[in-house]
Protein backbone atom coordinates (compact mmCIF):
# COMPACT_ATOMS: atom_id res chain seq x y z
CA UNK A 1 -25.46 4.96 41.37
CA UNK A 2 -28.96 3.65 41.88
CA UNK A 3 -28.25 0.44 39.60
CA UNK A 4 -24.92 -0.28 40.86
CA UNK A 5 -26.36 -0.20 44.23
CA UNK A 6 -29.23 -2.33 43.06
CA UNK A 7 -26.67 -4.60 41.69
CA UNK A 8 -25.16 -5.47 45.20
CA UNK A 9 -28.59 -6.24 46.54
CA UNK A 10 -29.32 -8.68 44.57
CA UNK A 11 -26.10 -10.50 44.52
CA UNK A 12 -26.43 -10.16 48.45
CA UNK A 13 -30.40 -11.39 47.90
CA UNK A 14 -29.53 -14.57 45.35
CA UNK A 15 -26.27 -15.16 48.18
CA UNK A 16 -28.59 -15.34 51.09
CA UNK A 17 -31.64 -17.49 49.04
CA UNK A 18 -28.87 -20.13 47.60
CA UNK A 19 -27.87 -21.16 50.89
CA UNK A 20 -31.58 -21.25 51.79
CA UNK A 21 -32.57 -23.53 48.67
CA UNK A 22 -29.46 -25.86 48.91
CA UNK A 23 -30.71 -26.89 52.38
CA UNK A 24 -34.63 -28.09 50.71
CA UNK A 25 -32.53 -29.78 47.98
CA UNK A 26 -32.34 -33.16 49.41
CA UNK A 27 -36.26 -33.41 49.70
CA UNK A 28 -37.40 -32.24 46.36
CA UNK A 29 -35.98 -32.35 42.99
CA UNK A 30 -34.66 -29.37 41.00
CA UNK A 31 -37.79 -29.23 39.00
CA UNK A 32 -39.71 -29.16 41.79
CA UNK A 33 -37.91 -26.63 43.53
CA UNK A 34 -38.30 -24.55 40.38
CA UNK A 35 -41.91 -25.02 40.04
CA UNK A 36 -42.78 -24.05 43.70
CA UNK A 37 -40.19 -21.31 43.71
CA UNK A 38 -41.90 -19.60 40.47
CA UNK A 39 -45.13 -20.33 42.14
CA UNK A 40 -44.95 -18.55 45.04
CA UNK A 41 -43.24 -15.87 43.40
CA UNK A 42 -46.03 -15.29 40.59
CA UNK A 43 -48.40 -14.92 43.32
CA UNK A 44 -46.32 -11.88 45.10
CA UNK A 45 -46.22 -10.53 41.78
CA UNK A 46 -49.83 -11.06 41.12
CA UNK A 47 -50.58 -7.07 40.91
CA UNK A 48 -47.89 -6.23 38.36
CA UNK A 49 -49.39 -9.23 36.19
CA UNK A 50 -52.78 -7.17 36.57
CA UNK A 51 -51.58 -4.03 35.89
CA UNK A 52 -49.26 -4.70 32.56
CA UNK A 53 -50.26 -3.17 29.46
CA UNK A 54 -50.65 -6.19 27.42
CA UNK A 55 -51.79 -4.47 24.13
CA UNK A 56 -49.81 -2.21 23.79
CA UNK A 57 -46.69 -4.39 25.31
CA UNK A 58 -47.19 -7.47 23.48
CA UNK A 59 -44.48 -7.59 21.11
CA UNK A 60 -42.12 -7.07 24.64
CA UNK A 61 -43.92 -9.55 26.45
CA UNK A 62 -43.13 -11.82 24.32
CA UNK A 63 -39.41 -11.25 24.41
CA UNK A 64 -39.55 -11.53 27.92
CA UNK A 65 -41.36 -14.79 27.68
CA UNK A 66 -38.53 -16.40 26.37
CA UNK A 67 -36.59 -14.92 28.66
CA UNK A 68 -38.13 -15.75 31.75
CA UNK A 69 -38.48 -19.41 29.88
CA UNK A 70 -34.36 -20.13 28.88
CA UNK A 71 -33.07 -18.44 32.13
CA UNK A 72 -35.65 -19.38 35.03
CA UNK A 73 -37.65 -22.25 34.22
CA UNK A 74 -34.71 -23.51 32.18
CA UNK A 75 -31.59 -22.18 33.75
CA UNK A 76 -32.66 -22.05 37.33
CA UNK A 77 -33.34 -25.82 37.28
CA UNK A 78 -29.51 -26.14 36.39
CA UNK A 79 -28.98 -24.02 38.85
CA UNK A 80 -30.18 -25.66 41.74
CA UNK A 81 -28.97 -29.37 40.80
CA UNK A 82 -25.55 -27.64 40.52
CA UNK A 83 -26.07 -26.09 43.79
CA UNK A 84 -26.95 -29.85 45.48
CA UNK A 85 -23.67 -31.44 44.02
CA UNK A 86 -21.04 -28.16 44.03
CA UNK A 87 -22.66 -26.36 46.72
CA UNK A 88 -22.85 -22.74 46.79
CA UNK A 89 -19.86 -20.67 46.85
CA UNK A 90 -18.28 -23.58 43.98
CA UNK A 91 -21.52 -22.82 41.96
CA UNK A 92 -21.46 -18.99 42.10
CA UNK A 93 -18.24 -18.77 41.41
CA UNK A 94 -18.25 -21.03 38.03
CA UNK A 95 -21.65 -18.22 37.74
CA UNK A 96 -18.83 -15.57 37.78
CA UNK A 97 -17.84 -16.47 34.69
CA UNK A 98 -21.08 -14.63 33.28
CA UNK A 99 -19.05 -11.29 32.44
CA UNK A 100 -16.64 -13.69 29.99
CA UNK A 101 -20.05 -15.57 28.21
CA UNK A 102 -21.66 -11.90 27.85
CA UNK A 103 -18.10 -10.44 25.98
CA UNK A 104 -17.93 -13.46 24.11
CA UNK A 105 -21.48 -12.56 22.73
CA UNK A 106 -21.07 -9.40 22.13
CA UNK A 107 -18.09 -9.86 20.44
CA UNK A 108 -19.66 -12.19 17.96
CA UNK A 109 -23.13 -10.98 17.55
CA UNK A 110 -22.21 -7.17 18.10
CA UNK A 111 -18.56 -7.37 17.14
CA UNK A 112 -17.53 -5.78 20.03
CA UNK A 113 -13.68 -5.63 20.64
CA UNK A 114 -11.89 -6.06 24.44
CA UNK A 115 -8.69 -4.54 24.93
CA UNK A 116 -5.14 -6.24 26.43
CA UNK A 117 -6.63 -5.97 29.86
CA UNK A 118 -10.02 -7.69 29.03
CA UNK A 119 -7.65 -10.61 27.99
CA UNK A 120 -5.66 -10.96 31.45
CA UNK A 121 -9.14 -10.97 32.99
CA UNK A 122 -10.38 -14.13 30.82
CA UNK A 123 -7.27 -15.44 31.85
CA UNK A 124 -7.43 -14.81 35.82
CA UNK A 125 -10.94 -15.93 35.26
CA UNK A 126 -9.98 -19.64 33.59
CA UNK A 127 -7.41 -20.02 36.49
CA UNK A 128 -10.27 -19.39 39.30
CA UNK A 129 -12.40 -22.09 37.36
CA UNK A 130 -9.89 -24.49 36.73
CA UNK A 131 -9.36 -23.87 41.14
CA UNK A 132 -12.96 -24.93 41.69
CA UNK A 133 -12.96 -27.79 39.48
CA UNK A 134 -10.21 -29.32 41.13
CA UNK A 135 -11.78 -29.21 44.79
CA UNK A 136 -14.18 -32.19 45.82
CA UNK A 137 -18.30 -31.35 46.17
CA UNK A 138 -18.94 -30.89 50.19
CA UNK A 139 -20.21 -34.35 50.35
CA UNK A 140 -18.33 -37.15 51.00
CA UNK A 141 -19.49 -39.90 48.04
CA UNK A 142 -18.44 -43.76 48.57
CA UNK A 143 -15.84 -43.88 46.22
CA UNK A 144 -13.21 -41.62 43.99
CA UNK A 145 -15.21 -42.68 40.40
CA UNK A 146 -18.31 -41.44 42.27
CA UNK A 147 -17.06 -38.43 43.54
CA UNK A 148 -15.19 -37.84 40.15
CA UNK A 149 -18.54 -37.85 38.50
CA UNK A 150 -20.58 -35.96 40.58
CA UNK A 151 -18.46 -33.16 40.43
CA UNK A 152 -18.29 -32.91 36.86
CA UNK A 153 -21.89 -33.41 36.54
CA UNK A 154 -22.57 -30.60 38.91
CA UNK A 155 -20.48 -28.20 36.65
CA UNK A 156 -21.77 -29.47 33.91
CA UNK A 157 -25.09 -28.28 35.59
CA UNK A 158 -23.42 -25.21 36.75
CA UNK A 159 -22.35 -24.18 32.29
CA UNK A 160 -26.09 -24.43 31.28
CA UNK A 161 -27.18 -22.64 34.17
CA UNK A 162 -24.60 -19.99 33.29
CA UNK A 163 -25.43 -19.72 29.49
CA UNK A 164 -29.63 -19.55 29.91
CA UNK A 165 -28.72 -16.95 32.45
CA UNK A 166 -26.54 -14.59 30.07
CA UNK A 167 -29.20 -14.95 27.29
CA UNK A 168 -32.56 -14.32 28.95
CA UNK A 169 -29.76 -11.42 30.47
CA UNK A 170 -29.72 -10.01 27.43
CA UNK A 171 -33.06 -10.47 25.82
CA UNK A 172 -34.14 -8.31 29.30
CA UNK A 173 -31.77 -5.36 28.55
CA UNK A 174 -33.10 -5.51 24.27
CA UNK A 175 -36.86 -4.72 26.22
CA UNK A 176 -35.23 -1.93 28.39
CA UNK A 177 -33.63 -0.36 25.85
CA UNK A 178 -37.19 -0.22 23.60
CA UNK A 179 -39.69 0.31 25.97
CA UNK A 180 -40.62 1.78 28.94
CA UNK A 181 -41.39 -0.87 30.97
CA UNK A 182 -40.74 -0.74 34.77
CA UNK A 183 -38.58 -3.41 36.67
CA UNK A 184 -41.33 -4.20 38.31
CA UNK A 185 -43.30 -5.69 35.42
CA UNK A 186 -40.79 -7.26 33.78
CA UNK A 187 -39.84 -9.24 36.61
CA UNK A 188 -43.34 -10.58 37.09
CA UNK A 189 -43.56 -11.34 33.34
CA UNK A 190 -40.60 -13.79 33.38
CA UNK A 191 -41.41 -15.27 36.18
CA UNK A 192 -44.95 -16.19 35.01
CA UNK A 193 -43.86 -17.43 31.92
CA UNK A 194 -41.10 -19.73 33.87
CA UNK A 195 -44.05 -21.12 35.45
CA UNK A 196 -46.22 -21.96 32.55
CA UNK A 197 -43.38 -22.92 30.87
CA UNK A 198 -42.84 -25.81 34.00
CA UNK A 199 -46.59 -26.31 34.19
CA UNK A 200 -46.71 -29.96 34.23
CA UNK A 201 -45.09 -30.94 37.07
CA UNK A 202 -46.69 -28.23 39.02
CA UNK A 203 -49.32 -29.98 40.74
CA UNK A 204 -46.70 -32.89 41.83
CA UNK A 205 -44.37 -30.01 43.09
CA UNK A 206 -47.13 -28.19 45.17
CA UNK A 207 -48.57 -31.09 46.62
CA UNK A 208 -45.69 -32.77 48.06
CA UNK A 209 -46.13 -29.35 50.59
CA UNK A 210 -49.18 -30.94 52.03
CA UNK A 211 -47.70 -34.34 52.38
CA UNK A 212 -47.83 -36.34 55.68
CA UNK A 213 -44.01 -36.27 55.91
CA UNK A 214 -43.13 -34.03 59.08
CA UNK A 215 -39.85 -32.91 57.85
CA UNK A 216 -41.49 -31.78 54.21
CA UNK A 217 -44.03 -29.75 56.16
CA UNK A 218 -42.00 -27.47 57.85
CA UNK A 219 -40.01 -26.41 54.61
CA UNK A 220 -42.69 -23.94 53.74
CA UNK A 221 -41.57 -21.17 55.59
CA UNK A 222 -38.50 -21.78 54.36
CA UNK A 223 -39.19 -21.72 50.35
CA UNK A 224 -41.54 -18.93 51.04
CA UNK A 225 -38.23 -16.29 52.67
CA UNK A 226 -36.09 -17.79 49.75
CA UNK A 227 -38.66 -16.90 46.97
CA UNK A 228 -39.02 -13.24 48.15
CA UNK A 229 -35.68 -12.90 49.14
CA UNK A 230 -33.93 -14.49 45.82
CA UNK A 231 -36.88 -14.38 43.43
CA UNK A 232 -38.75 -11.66 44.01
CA UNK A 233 -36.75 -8.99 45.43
CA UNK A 234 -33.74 -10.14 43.83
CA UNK A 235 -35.20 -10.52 40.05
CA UNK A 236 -36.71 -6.75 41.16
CA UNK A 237 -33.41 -6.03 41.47
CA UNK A 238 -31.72 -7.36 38.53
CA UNK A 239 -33.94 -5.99 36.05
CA UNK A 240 -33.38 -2.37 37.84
CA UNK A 241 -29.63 -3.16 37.03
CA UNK A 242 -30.69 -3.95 33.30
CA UNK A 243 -32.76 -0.48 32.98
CA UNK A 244 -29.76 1.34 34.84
CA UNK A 245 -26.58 -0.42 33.36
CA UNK A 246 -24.98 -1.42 30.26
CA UNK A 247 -25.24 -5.41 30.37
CA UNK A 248 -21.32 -5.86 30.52
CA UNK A 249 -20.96 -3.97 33.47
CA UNK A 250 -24.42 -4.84 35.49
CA UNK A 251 -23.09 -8.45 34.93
CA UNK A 252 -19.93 -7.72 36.22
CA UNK A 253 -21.26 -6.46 39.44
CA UNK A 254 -23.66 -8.80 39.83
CA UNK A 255 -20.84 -11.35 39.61
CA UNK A 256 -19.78 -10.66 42.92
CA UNK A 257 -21.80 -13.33 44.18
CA UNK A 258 -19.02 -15.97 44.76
CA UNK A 259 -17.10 -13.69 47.50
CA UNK A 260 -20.15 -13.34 49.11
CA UNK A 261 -20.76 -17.18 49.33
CA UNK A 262 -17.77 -17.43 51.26
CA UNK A 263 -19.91 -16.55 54.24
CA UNK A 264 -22.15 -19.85 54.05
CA UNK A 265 -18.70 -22.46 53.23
CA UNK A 266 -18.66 -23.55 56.78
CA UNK A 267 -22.11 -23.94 57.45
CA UNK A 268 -22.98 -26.38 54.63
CA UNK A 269 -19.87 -27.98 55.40
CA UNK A 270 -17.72 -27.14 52.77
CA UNK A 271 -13.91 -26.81 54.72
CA UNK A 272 -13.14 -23.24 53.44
CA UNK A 273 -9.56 -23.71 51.84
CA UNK A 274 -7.14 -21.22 50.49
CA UNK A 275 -7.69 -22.60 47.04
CA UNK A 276 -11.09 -21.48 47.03
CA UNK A 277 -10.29 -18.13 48.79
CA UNK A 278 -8.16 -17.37 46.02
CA UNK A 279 -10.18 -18.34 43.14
CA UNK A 280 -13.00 -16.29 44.30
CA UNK A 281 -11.44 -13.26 44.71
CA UNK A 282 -9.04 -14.16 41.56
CA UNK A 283 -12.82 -14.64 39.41
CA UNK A 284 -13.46 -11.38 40.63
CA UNK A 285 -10.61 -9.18 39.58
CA UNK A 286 -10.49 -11.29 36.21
CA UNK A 287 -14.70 -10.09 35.63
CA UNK A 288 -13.87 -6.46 36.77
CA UNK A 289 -10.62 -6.16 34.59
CA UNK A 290 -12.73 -7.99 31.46
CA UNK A 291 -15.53 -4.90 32.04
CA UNK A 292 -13.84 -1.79 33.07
């Protein structure tokens, strides 16, 4: 009960710091973004860096190296230059598609099989997808070749974000399962190696925070609620799900991200339409009939 409850939160968490991050998107880059996001967050995590049993952890550390470096500093940078062109509901719901990627590897690197129900979710899924795709980005670009491209760049953007995501989601669960590492450390371990990993633009990314440019130096307070909101208290979260839950269905739940985006449509100006009502909840009941 504890990790499906965990799971909620941080869908709720990584809801709440989208919106957040999609509003500092048109003054920094994604990188950037990334850099200071990972940044602030290895500093709230400063104590569990202090405290992790490196020796005796290593060969785990390492795993969760790579993970923290394909899903945060790599995926997470996706993630945020699809959330500037799709917005965020459109970007969490092609993210709902996570369930599908992690059956599809477990079917070929654990050969897993899904039964007849598993296929009619894959199914409702690709219909809610092909729903999203076919709605405009919030902004209104110049012209219709314009507009065509930016949308399929953004979901593009939106793929890669989704695929780093499901395998640094898994590479998390294979250190759960053989060790007995808390969420707590594991958390701050990917995030530090996210910002190593993004190292080199870190000084460009920090100091544009102490630039003269009045409306770059109130986004501070800003970044620093999204980081502990969506990166610190949500990746806490998440990797409680991965000690608590199989990875099928702590994906699954996690997934229910996109209804939750609803919420924020009107606000960043995205006219809420029935099409994307329906593909929301339609991803939904396609990930939950894929896992159950």
């Amino acid at each position: 009960m504890l990790g499906v409850i965990a799971a909620f939160g941080a869908a709720l968490c990584w809801t709440l710091a989208s919106a957040t991050w999609r509003k500092l998107s048109g003054s920094y880059s994604s990188i950037q973004l990334n850099t200071i996001k990972n940044f602030l967050a290895t500093l709230f995590f400063l104590p569990a860096l202090l405290s992790f049993p490196w020796l005796s952890e290593w060969y785990s550390a390492c795993i969760l190296f790579l993970s923290g470096a394909v899903g945060i500093a790599i995926g997470d940078t996706f993630y945020l230059s699809a959330l500037r062109i799709l917005g965020t509901r459109r970007t969490l719901t092609i993210e709902s598609l996570a369930p599908i990627l992690a059956g599809i590897f477990g079917a070929i690197f654990l050969q897993e099989r899904y039964p007849i129900r598993a296929c009619l979710g894959a199914f409702l899924v690709t219909i809610s997808v092909v729903l999203v795709a076919s709605e405009a980005p919030p902004e209104n670009e110049s012209s219709n070749k314009q507009l065509i491209q930016s949308k399929y760049e953004g979901l593009a953007y939106a793929f890669v974000s989704l695929t780093c995501g499901i395998t640094a989601a898994m590479l998390s669960r294979m250190v759960f399962i053989h060790s007995e590492l808390l969420p707590f450390h594991t958390s701050a371990i990917r995030i530090f190696s996210a910002l190593i990993l993004l190292l080199p633009v870190f000084f460009k990314g920090i100091n544009i925070f102490y630039s003269g440019k009045k409306v770059l130096r109130s986004s501070l307070p800003m970044a620093l609620s999204a980081t502990l909101l969506g990166t610190n208290l949500g990746m806490f979260l998440q990797q409680m799900v991965f000690q608590r839950l199989p990875l099928g269905v702590g994906v699954t739940i996690l997934s229910s991200t996109p209804v939750m985006s609803l919420l924020f449509a009107t606000g960043e100006g995205d006219q809420l339409k029935f099409k994307g009502v329906l593909a929301s909840l339609m991803s939904l009941l396609g990930v939950g009939l894929v896992m159950s």
